[in-house]
C-alpha atoms as a PDB file:
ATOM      1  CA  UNK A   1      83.378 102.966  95.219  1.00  0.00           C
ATOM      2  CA  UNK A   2      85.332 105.922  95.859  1.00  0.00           C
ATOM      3  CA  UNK A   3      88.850 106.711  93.776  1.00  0.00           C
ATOM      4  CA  UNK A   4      91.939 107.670  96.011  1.00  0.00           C
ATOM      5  CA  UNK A   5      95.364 108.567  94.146  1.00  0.00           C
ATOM      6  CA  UNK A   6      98.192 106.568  95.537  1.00  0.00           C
ATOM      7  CA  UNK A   7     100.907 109.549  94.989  1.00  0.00           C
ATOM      8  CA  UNK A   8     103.133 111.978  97.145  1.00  0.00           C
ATOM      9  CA  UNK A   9     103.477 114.110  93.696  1.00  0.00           C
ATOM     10  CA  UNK A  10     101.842 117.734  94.243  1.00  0.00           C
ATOM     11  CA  UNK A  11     101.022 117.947  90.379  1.00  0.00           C
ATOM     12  CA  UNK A  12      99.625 114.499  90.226  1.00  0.00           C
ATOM     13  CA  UNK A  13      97.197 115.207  92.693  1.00  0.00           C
ATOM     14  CA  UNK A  14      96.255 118.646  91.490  1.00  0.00           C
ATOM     15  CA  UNK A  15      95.738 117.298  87.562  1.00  0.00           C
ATOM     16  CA  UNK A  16      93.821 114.200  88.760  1.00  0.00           C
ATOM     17  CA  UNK A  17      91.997 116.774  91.340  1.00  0.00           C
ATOM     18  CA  UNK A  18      90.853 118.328  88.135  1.00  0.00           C
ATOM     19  CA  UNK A  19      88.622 115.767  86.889  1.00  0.00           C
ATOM     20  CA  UNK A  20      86.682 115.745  90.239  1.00  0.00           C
ATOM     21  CA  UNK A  21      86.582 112.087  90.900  1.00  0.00           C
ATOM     22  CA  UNK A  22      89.070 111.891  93.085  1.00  0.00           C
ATOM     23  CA  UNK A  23      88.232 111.632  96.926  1.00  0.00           C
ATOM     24  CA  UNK A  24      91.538 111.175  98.771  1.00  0.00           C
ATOM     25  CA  UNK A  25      95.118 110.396  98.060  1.00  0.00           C
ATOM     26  CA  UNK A  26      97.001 107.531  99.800  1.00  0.00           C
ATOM     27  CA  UNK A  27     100.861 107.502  99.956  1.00  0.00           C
ATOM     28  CA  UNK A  28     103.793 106.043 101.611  1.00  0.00           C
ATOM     29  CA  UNK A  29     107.874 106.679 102.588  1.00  0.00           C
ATOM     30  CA  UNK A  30     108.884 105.522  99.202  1.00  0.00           C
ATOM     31  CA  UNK A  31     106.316 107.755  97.332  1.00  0.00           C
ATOM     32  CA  UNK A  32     107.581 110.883  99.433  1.00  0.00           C
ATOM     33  CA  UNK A  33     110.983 110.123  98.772  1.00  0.00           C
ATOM     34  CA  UNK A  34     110.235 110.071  94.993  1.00  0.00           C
ATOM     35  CA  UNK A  35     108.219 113.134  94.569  1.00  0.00           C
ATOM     36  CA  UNK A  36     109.828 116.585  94.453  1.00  0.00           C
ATOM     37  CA  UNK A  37     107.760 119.146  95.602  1.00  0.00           C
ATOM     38  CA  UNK A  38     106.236 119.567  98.993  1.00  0.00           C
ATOM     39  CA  UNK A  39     103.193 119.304  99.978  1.00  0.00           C
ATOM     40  CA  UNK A  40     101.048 122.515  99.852  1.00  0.00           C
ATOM     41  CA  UNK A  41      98.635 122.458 102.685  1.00  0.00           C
ATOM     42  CA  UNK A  42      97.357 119.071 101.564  1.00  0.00           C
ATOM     43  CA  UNK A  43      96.828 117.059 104.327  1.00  0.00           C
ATOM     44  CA  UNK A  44      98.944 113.351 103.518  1.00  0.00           C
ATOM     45  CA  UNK A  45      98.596 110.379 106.146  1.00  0.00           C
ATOM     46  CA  UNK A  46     101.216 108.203 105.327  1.00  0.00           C
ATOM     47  CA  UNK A  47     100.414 104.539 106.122  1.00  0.00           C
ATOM     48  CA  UNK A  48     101.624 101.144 106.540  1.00  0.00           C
ATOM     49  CA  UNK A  49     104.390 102.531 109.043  1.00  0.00           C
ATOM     50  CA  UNK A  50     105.949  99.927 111.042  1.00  0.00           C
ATOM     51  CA  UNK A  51     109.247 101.410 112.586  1.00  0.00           C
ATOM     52  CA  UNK A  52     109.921 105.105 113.467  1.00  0.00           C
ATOM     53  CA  UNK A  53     112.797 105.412 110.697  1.00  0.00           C
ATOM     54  CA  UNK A  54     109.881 105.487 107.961  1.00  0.00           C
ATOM     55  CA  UNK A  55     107.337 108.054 110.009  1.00  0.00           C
ATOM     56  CA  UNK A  56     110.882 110.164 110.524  1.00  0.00           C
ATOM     57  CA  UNK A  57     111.131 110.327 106.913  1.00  0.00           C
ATOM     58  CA  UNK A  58     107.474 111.171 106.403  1.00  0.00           C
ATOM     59  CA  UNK A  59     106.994 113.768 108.215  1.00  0.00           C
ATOM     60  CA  UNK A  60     110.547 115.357 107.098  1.00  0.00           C
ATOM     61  CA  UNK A  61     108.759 114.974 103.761  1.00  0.00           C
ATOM     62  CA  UNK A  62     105.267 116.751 104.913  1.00  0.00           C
ATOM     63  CA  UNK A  63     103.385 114.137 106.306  1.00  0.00           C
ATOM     64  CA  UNK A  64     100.239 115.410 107.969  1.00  0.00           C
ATOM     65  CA  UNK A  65     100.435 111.966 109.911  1.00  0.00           C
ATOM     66  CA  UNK A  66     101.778 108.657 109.713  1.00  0.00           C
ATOM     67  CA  UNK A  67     100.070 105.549 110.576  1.00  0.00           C
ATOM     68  CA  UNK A  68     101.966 102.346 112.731  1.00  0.00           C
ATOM     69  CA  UNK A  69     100.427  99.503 112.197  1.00  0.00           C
ATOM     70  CA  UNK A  70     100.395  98.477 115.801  1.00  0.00           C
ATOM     71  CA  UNK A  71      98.557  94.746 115.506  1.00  0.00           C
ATOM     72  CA  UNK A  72      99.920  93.906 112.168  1.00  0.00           C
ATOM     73  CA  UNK A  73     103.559  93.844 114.244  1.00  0.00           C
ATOM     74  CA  UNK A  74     102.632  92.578 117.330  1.00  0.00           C
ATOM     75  CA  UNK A  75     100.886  89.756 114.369  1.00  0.00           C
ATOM     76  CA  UNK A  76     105.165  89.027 113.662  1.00  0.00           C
ATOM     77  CA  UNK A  77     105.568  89.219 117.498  1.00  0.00           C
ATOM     78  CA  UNK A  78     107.288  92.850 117.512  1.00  0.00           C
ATOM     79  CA  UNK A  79     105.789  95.686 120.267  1.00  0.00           C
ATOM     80  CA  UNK A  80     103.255  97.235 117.948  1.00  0.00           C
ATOM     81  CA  UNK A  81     102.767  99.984 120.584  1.00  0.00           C
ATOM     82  CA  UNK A  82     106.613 100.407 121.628  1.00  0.00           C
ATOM     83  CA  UNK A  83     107.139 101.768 117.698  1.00  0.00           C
ATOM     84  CA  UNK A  84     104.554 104.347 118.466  1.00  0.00           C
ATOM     85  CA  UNK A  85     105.780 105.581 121.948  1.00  0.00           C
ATOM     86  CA  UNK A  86     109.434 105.708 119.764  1.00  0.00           C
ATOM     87  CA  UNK A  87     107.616 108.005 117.139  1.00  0.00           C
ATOM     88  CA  UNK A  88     106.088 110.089 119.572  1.00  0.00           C
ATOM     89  CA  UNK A  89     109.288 110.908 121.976  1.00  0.00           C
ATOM     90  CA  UNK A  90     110.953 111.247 119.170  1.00  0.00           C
ATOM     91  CA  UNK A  91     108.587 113.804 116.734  1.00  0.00           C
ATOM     92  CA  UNK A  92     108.303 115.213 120.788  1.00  0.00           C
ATOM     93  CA  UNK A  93     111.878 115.825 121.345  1.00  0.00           C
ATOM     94  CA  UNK A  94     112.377 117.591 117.515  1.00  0.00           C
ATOM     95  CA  UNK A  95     109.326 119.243 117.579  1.00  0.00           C
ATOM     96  CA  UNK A  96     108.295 116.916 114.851  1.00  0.00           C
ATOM     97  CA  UNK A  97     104.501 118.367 113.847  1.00  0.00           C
ATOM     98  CA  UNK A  98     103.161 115.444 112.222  1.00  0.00           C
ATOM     99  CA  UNK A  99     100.779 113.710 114.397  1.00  0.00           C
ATOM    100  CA  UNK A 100     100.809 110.091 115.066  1.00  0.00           C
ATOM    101  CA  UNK A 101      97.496 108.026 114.531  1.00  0.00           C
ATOM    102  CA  UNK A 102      97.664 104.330 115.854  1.00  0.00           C
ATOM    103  CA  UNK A 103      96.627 102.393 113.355  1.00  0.00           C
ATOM    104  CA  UNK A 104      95.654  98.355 113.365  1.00  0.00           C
ATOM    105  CA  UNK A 105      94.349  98.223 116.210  1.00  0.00           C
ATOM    106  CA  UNK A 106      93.034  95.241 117.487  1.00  0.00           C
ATOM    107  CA  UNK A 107      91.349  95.608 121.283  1.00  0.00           C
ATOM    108  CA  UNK A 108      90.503  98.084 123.983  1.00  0.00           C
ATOM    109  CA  UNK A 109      93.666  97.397 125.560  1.00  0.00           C
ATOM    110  CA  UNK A 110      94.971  98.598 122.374  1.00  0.00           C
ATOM    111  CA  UNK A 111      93.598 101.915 122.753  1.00  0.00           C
ATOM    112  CA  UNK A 112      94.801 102.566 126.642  1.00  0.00           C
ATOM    113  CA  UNK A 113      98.078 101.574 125.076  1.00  0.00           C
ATOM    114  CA  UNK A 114      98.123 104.162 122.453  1.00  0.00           C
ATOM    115  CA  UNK A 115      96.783 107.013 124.963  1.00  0.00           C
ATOM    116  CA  UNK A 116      99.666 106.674 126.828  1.00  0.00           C
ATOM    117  CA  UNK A 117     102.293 106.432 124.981  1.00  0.00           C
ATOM    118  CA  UNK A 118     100.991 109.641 123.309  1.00  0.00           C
ATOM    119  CA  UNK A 119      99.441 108.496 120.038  1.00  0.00           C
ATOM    120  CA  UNK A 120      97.384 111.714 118.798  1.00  0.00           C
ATOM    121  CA  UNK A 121      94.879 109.545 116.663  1.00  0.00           C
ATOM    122  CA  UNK A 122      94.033 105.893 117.444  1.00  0.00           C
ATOM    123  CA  UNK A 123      91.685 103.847 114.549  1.00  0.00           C
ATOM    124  CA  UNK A 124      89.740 101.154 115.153  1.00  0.00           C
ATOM    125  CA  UNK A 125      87.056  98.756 113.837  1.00  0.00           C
ATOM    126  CA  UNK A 126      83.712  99.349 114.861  1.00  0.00           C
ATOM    127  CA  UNK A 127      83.989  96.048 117.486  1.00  0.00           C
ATOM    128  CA  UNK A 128      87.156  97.583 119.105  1.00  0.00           C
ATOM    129  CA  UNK A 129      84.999 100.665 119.613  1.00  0.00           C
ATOM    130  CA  UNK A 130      82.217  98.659 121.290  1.00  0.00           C
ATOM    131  CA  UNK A 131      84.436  96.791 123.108  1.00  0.00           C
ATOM    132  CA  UNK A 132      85.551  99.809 125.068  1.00  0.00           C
ATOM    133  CA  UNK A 133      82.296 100.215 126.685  1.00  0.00           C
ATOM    134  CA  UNK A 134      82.264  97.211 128.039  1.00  0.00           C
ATOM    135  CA  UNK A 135      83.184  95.443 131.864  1.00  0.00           C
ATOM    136  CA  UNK A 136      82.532  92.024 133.194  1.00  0.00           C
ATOM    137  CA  UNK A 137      82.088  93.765 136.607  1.00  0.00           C
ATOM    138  CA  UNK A 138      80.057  96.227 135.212  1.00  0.00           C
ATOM    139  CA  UNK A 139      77.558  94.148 133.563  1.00  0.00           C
ATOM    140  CA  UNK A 140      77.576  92.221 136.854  1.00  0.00           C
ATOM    141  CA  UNK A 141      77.105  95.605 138.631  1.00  0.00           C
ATOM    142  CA  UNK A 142      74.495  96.540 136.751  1.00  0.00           C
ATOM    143  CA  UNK A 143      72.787  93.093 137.448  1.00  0.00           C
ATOM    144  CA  UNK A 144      72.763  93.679 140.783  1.00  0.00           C
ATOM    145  CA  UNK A 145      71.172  97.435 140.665  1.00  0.00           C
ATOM    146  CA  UNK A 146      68.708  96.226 138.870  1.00  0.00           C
ATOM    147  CA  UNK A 147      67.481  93.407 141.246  1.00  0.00           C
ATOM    148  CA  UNK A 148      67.747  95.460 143.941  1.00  0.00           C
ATOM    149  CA  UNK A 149      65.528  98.236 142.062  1.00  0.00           C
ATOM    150  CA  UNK A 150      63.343  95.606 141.733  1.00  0.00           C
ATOM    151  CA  UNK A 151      63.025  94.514 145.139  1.00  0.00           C
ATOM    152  CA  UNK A 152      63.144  98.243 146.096  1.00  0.00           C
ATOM    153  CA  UNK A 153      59.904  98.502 143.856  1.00  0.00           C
ATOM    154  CA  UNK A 154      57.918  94.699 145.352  1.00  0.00           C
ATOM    155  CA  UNK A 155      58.229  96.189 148.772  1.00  0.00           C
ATOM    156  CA  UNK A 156      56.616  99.498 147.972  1.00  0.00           C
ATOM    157  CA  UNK A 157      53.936  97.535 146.043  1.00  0.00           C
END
């Protein structure tokens, strides 16, 4: 099991750092807003984002990136994916440099979603990922090559 620090605090991290058991730190809106110091070149993605208010104040705070959680609100029938086009126009429009990386997601379609509405990052389970390689009319295209190479290969025979 690996040990992550949940902390935004600079000298938390670097004194835990110390010990070197420590493999990543996790952190959040509420933790930034605590913590006093910036953020040093360490590279924070702040998570469990669900409405462009909280990634505004994460990356004013030094986020690295910030994480919607685009299934978990489409779960409380919110648009998952209309938070994260509102994140990116809006970190867009300020020049904003944290990136955003679409989190919770839960199909392909998912994935199309985030690409265009300019998520920088999209995460996924492994199935999602497998998902995206597949097409009923491919598999059924494939099908059919496949007879016909078949056939192709009985006539030369």
């Amino acid at each position: 099991m690996k040990l992550w620090l949940d902390t935004a605090n600079v000298e938390e991290i670097r004194a835990a750092a110390r010990f070197g058991v420590v493999s990543g730190i996790t952190t959040n809106p509420s933790l930034w807003a605590k913590a006093a110091s910036g953020t040093e070149g360490i590279k924070i993605n702040t998570t469990l984002v669900f409405q462009p208010n909280q990634a505004i104040l994460a990356a004013q705070a030094g986020a690295t990136y910030v994480s919607p959680f685009v299934g978990r609100l489409d779960d409380i029938s919110q648009e998952g994916m209309t938070v994260v086009s509102d994140i990116v126009e809006i970190f867009d429009r300020y020049h904003i440099p944290a990136q955003v990386l679409a989190a919770s997601l839960r199909h392909p379609l998912h994935v199309v979603q985030a690409a265009k509405a300019g998520a920088h990052i999209a995460t996924m389970p492994y199935a999602v990922f497998q998902a995206m390689f597949k097409h009923p009319l491919t598999d059924v295209g494939m099908q059919k090559f496949l007879e016909d190479a078949r056939k192709a290969a009985q006539v030369k025979a």
